[in-house]
PDB file of N, CA and C in Angstrom:
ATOM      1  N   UNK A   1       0.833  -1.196   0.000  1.00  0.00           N
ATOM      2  CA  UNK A   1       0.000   0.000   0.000  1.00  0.00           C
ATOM      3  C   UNK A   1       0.875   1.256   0.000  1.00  0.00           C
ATOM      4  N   UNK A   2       0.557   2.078  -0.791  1.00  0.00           N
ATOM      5  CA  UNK A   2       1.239   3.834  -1.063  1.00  0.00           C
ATOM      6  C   UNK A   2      -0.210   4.501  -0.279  1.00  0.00           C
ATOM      7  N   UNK A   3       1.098   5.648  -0.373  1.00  0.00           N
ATOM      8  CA  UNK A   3       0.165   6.968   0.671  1.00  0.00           C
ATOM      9  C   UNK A   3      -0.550   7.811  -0.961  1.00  0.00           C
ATOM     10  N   UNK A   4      -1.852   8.281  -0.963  1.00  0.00           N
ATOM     11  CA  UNK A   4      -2.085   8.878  -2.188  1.00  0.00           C
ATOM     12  C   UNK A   4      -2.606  10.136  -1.335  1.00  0.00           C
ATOM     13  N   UNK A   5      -3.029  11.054  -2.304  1.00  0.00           N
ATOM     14  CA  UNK A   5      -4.037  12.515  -2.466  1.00  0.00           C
ATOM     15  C   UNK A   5      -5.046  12.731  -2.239  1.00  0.00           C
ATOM     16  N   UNK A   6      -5.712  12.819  -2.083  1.00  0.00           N
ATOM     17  CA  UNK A   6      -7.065  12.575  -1.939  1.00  0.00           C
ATOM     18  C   UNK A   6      -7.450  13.669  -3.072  1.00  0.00           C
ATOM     19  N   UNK A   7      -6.982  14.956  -2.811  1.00  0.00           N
ATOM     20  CA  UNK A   7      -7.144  15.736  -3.843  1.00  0.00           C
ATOM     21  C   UNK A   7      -6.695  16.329  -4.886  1.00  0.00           C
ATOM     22  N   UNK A   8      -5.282  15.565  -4.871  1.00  0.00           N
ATOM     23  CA  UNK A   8      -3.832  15.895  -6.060  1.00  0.00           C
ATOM     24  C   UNK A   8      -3.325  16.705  -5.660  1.00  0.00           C
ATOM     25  N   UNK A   9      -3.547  17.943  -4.829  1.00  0.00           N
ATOM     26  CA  UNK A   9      -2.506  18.919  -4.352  1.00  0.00           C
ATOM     27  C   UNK A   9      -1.280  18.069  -3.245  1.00  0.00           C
ATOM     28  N   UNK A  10      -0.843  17.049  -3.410  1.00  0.00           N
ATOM     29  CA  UNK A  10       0.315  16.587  -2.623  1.00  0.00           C
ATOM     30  C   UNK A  10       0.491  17.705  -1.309  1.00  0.00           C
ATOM     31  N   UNK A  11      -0.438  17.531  -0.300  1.00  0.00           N
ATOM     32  CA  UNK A  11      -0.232  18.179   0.785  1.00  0.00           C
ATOM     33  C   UNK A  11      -0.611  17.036   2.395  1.00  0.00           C
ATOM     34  N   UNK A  12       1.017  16.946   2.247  1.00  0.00           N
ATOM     35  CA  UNK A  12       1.491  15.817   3.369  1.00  0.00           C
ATOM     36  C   UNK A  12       1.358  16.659   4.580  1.00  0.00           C
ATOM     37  N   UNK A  13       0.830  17.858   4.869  1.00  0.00           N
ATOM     38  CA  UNK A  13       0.800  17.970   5.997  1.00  0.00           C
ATOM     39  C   UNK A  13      -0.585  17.897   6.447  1.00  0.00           C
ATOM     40  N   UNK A  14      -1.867  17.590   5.801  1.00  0.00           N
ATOM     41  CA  UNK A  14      -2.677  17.820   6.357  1.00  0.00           C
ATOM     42  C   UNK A  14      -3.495  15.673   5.900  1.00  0.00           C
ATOM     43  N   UNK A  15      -3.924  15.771   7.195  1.00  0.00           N
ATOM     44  CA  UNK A  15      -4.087  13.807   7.462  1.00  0.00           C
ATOM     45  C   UNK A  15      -5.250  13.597   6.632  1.00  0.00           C
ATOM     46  N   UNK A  16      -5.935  14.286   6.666  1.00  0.00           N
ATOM     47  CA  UNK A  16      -7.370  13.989   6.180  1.00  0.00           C
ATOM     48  C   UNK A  16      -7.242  14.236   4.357  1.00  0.00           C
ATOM     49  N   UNK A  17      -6.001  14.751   4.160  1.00  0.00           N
ATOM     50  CA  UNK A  17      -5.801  14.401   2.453  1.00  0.00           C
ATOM     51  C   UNK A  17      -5.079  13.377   2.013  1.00  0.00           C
ATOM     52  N   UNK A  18      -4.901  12.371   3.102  1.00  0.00           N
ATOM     53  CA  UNK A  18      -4.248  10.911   2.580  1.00  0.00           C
ATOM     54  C   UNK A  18      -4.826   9.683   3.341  1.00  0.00           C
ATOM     55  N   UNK A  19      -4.543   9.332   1.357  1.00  0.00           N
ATOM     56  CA  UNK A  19      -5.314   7.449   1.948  1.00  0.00           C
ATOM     57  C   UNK A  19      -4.467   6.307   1.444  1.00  0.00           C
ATOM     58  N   UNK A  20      -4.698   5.481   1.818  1.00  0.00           N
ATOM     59  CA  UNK A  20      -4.135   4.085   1.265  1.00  0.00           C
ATOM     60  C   UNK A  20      -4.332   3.795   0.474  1.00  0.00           C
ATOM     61  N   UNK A  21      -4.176   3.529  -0.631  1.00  0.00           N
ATOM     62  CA  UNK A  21      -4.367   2.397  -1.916  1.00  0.00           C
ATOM     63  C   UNK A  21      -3.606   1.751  -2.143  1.00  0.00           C
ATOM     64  N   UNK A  22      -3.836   0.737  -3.327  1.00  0.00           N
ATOM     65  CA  UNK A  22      -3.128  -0.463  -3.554  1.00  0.00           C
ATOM     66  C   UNK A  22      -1.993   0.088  -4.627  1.00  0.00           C
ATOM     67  N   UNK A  23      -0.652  -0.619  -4.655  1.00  0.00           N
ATOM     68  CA  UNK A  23       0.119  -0.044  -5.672  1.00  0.00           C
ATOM     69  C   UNK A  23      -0.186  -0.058  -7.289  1.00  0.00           C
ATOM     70  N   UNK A  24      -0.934  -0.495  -7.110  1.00  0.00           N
ATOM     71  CA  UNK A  24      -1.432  -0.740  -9.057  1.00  0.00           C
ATOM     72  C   UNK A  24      -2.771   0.295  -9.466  1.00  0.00           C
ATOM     73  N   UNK A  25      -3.479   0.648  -8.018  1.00  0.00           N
ATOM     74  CA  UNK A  25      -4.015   1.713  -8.229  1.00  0.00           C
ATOM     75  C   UNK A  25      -3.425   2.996  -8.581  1.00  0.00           C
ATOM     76  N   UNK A  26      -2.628   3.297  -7.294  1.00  0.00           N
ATOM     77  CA  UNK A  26      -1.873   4.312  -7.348  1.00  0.00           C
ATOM     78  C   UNK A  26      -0.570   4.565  -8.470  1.00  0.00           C
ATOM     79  N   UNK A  27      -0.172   3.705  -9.112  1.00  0.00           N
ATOM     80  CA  UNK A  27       0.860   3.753 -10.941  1.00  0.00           C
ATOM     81  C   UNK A  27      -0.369   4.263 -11.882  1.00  0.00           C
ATOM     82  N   UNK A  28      -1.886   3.622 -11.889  1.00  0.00           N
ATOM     83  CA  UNK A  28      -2.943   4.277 -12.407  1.00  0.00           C
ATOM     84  C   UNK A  28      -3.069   5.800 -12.515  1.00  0.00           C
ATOM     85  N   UNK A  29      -3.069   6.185 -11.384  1.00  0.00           N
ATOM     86  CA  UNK A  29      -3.323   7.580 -10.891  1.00  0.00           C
ATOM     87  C   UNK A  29      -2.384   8.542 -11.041  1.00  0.00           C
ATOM     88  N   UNK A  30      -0.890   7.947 -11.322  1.00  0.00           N
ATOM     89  CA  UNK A  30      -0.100   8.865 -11.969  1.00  0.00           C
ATOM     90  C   UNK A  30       0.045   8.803 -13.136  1.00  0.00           C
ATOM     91  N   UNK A  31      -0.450   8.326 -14.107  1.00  0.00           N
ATOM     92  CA  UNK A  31      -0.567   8.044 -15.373  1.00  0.00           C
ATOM     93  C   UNK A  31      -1.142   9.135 -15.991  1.00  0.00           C
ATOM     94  N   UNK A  32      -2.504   9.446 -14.941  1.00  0.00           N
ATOM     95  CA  UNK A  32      -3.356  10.595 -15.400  1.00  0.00           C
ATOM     96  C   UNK A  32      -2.769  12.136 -14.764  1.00  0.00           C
ATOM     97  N   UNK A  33      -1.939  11.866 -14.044  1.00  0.00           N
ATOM     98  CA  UNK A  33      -1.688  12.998 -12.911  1.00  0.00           C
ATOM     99  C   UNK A  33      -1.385  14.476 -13.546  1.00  0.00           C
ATOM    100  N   UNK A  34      -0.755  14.291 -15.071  1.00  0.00           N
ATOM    101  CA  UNK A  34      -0.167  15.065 -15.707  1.00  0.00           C
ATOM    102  C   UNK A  34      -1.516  15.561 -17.142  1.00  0.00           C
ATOM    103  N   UNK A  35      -2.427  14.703 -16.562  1.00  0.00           N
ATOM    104  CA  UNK A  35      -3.349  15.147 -17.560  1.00  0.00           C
ATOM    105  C   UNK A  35      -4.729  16.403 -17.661  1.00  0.00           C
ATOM    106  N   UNK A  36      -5.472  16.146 -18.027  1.00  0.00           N
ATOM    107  CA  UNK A  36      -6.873  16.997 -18.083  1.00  0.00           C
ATOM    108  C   UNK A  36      -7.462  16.062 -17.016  1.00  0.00           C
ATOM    109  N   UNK A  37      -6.789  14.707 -16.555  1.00  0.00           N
ATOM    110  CA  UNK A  37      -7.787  14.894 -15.421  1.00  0.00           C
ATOM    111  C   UNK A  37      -7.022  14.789 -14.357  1.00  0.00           C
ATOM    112  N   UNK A  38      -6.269  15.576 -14.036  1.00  0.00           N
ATOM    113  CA  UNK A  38      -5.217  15.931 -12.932  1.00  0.00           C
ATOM    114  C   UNK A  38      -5.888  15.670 -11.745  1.00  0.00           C
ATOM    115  N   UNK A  39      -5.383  14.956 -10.284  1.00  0.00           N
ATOM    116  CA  UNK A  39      -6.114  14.864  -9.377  1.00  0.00           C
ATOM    117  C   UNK A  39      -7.466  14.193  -9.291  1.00  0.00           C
ATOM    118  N   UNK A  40      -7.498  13.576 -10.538  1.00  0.00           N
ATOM    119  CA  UNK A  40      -8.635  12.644 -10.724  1.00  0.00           C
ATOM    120  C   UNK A  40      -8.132  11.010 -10.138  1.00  0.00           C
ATOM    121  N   UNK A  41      -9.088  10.948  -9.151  1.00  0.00           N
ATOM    122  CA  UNK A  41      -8.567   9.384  -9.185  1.00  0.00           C
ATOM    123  C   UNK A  41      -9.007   8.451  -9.909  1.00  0.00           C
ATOM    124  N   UNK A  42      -8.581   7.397 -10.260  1.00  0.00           N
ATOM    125  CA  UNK A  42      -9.018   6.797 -11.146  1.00  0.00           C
ATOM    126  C   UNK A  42      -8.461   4.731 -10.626  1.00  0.00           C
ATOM    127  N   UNK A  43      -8.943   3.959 -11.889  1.00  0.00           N
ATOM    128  CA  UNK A  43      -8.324   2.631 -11.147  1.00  0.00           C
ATOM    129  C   UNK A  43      -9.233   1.974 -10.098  1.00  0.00           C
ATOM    130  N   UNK A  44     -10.484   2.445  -9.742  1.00  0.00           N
ATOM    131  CA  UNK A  44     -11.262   1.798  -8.952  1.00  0.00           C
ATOM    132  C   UNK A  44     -10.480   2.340  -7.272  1.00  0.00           C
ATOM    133  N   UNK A  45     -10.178   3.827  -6.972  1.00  0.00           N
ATOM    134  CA  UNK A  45     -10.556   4.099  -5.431  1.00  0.00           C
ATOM    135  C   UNK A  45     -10.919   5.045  -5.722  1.00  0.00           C
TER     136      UNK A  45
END
């Protein structure tokens, strides 16, 4: 399990913007990270 975003702004200081997912989710989610759907999660969480 990786630490993810909840909302794509990568803000490790605040708890309630990070969750667990699985690592194959989270390689998903950076795939798009750079896209039009930035901060979109995606991959089933």
């Amino acid at each position: 399990l990786v630490k993810n975003h909840k909302d794509g702004n990568h803000n490790n200081n605040d708890p309630s913007n990070i969750e667990y997912i699985c690592d194959d989710c989270h390689a998903k989610f950076h795939q798009y990270a750079k896209g039009e759907n930035s901060g979109v999660h995606i991959g089933g969480n």
